[in-house]
PDB file of N, CA and C in Angstrom:
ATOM      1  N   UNK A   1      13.587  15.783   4.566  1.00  0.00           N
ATOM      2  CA  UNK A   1      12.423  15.712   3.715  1.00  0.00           C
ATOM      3  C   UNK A   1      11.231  15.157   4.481  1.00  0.00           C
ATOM      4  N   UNK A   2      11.235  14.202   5.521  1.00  0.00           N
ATOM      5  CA  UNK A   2      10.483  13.651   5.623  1.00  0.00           C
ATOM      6  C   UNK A   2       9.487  14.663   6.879  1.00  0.00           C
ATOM      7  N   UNK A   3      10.452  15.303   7.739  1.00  0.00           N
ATOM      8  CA  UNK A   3      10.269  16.390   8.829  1.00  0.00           C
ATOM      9  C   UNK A   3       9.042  17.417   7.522  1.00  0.00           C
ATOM     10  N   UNK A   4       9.468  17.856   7.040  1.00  0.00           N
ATOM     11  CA  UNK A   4       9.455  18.811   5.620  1.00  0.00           C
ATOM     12  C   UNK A   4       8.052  18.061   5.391  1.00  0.00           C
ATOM     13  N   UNK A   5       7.564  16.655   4.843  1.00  0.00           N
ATOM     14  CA  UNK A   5       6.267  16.174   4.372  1.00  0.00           C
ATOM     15  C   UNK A   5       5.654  16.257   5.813  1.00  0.00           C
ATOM     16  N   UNK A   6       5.860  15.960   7.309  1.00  0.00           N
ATOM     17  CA  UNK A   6       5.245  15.750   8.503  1.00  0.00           C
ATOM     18  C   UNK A   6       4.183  17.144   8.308  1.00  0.00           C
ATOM     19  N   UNK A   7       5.354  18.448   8.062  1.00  0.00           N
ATOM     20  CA  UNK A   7       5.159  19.741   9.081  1.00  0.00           C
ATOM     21  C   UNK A   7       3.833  20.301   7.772  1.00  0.00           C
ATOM     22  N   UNK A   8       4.063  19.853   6.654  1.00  0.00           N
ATOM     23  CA  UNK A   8       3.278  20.197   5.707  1.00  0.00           C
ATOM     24  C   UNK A   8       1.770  19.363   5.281  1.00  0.00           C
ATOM     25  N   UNK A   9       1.898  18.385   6.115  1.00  0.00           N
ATOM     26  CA  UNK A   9       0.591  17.094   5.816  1.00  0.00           C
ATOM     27  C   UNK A   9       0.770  16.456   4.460  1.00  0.00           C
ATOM     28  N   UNK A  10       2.123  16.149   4.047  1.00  0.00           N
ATOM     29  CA  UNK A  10       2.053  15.684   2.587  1.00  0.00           C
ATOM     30  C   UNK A  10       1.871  14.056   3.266  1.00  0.00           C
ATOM     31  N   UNK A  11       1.161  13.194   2.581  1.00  0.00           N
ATOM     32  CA  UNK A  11       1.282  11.764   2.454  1.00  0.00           C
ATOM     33  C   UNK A  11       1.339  11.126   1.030  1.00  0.00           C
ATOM     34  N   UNK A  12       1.372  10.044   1.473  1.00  0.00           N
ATOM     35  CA  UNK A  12       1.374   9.285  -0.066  1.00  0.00           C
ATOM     36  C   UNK A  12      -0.092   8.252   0.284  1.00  0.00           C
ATOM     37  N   UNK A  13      -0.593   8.503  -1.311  1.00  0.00           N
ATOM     38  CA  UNK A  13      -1.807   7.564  -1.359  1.00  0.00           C
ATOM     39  C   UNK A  13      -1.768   6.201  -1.347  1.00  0.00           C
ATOM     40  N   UNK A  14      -2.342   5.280  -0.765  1.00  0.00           N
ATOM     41  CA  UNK A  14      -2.159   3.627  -0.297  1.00  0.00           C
ATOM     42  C   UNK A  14      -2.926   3.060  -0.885  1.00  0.00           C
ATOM     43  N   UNK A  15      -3.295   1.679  -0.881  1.00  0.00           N
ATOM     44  CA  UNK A  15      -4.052   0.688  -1.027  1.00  0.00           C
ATOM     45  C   UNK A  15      -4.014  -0.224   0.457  1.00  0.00           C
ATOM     46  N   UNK A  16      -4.404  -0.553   1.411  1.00  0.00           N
ATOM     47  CA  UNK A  16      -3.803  -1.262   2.320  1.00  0.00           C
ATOM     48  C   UNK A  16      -5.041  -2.378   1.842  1.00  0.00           C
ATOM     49  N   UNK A  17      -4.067  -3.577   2.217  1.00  0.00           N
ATOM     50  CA  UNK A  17      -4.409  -5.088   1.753  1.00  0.00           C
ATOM     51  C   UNK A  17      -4.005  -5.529   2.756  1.00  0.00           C
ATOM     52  N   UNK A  18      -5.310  -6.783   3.219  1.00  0.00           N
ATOM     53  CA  UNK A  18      -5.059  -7.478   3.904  1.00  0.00           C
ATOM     54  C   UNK A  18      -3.958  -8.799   3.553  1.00  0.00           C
ATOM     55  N   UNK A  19      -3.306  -9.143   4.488  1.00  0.00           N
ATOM     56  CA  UNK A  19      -2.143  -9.957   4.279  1.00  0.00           C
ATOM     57  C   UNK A  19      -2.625 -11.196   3.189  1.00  0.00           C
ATOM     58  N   UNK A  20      -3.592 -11.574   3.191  1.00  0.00           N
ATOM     59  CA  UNK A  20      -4.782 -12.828   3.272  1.00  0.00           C
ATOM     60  C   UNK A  20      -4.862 -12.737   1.803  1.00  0.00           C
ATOM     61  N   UNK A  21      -4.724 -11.169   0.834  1.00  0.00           N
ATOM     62  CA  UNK A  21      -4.858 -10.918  -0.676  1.00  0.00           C
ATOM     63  C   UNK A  21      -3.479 -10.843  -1.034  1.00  0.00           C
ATOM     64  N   UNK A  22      -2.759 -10.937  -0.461  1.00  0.00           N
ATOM     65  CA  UNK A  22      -1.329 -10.853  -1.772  1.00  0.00           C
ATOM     66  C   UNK A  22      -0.874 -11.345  -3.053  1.00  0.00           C
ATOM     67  N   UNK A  23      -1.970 -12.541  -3.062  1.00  0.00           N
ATOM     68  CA  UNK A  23      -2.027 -13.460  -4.761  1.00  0.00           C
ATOM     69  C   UNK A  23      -2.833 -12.498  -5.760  1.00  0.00           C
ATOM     70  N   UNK A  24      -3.726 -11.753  -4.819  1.00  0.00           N
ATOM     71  CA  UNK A  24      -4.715 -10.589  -5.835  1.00  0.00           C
ATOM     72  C   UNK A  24      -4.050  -9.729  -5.692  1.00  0.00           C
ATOM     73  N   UNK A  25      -3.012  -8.982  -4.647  1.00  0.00           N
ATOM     74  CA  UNK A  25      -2.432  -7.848  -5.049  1.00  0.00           C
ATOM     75  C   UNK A  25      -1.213  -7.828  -6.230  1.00  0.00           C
ATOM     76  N   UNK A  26      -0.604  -8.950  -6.470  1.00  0.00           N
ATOM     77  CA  UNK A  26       0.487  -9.838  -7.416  1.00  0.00           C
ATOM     78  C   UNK A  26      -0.288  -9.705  -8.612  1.00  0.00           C
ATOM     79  N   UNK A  27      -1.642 -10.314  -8.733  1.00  0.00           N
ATOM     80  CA  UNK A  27      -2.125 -10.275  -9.877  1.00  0.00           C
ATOM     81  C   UNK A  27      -2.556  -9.038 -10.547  1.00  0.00           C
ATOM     82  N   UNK A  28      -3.307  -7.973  -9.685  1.00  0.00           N
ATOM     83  CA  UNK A  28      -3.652  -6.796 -10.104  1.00  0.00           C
ATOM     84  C   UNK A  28      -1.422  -5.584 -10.524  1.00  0.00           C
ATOM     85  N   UNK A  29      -0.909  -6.279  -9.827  1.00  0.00           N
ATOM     86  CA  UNK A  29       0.205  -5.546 -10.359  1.00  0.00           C
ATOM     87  C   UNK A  29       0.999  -6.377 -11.906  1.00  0.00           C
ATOM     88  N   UNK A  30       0.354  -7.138 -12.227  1.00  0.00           N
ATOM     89  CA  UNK A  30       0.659  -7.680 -13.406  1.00  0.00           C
ATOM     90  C   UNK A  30      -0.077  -7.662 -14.547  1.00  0.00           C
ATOM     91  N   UNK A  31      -1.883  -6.869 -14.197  1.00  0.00           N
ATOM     92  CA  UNK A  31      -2.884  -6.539 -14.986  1.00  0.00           C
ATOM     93  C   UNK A  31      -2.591  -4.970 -14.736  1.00  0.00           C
ATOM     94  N   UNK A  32      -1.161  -4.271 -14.154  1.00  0.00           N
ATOM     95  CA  UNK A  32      -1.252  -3.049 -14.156  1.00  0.00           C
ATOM     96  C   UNK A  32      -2.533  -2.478 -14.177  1.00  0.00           C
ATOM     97  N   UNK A  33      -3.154  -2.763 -12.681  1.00  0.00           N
ATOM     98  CA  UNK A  33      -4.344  -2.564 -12.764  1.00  0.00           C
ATOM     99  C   UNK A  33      -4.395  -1.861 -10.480  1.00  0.00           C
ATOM    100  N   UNK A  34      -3.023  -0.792 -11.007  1.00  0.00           N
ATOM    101  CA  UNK A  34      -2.939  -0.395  -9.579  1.00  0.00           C
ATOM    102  C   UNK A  34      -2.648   1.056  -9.524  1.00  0.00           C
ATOM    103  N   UNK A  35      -3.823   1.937  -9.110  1.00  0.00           N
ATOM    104  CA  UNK A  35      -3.548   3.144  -9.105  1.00  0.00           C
ATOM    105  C   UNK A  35      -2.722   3.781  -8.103  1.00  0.00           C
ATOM    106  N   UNK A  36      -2.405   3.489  -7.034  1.00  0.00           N
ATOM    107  CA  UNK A  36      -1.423   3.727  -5.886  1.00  0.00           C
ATOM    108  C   UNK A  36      -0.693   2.611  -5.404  1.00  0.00           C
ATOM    109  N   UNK A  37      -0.029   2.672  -4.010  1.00  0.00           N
ATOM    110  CA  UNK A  37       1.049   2.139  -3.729  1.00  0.00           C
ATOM    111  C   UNK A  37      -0.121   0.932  -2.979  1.00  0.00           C
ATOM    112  N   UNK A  38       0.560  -0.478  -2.780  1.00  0.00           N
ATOM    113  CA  UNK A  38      -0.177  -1.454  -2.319  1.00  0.00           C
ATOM    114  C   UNK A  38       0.466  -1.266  -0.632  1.00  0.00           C
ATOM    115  N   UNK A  39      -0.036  -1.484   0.203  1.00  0.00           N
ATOM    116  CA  UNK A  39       0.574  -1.871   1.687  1.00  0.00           C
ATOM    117  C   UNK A  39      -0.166  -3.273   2.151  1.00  0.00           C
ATOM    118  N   UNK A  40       0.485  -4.173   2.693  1.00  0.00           N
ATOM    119  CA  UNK A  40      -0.080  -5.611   3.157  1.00  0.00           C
ATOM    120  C   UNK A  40      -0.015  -5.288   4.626  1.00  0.00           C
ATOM    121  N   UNK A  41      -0.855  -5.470   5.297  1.00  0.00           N
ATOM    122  CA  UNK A  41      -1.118  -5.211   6.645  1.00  0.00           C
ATOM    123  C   UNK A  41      -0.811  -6.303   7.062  1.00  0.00           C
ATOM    124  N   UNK A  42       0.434  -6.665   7.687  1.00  0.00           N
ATOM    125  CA  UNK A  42       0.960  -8.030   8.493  1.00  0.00           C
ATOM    126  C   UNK A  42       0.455  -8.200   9.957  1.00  0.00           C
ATOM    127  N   UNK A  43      -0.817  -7.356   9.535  1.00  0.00           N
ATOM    128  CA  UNK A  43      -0.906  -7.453  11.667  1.00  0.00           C
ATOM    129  C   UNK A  43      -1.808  -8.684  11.903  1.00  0.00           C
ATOM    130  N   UNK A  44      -2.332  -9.109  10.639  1.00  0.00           N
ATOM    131  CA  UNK A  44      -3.236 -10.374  10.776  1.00  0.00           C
ATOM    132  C   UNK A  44      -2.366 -11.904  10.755  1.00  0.00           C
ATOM    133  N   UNK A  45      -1.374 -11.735  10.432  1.00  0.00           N
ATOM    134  CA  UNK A  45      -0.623 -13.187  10.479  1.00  0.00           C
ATOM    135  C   UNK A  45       0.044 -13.221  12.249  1.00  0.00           C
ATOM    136  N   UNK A  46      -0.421 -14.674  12.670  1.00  0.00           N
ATOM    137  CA  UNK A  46       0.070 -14.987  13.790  1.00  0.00           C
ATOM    138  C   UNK A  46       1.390 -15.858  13.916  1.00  0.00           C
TER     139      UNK A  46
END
């Protein structure tokens, strides 16, 4: 499947969040107030 989404350009729609919002991404998923998938970008924590 995933060969299958590559060869076809399917993706899935994101939200990417910085690591720094995860108390607002917590909160907006409890105000069901999230139209796509959240991603936390861990590249900012040292």
């Amino acid at each position: 499947m995933l060969d299958f989404c590559a060869a076809e350009g399917i993706t899935a729609d994101i939200e990417l969040l910085p690591s720094a919002e995860v108390n607002d991404a917590l909160a907006r998923l409890g105000r069901n107030d999230v139209h796509y998938r959240f991603v936390l970008d861990m590249s900012d924590l040292d």
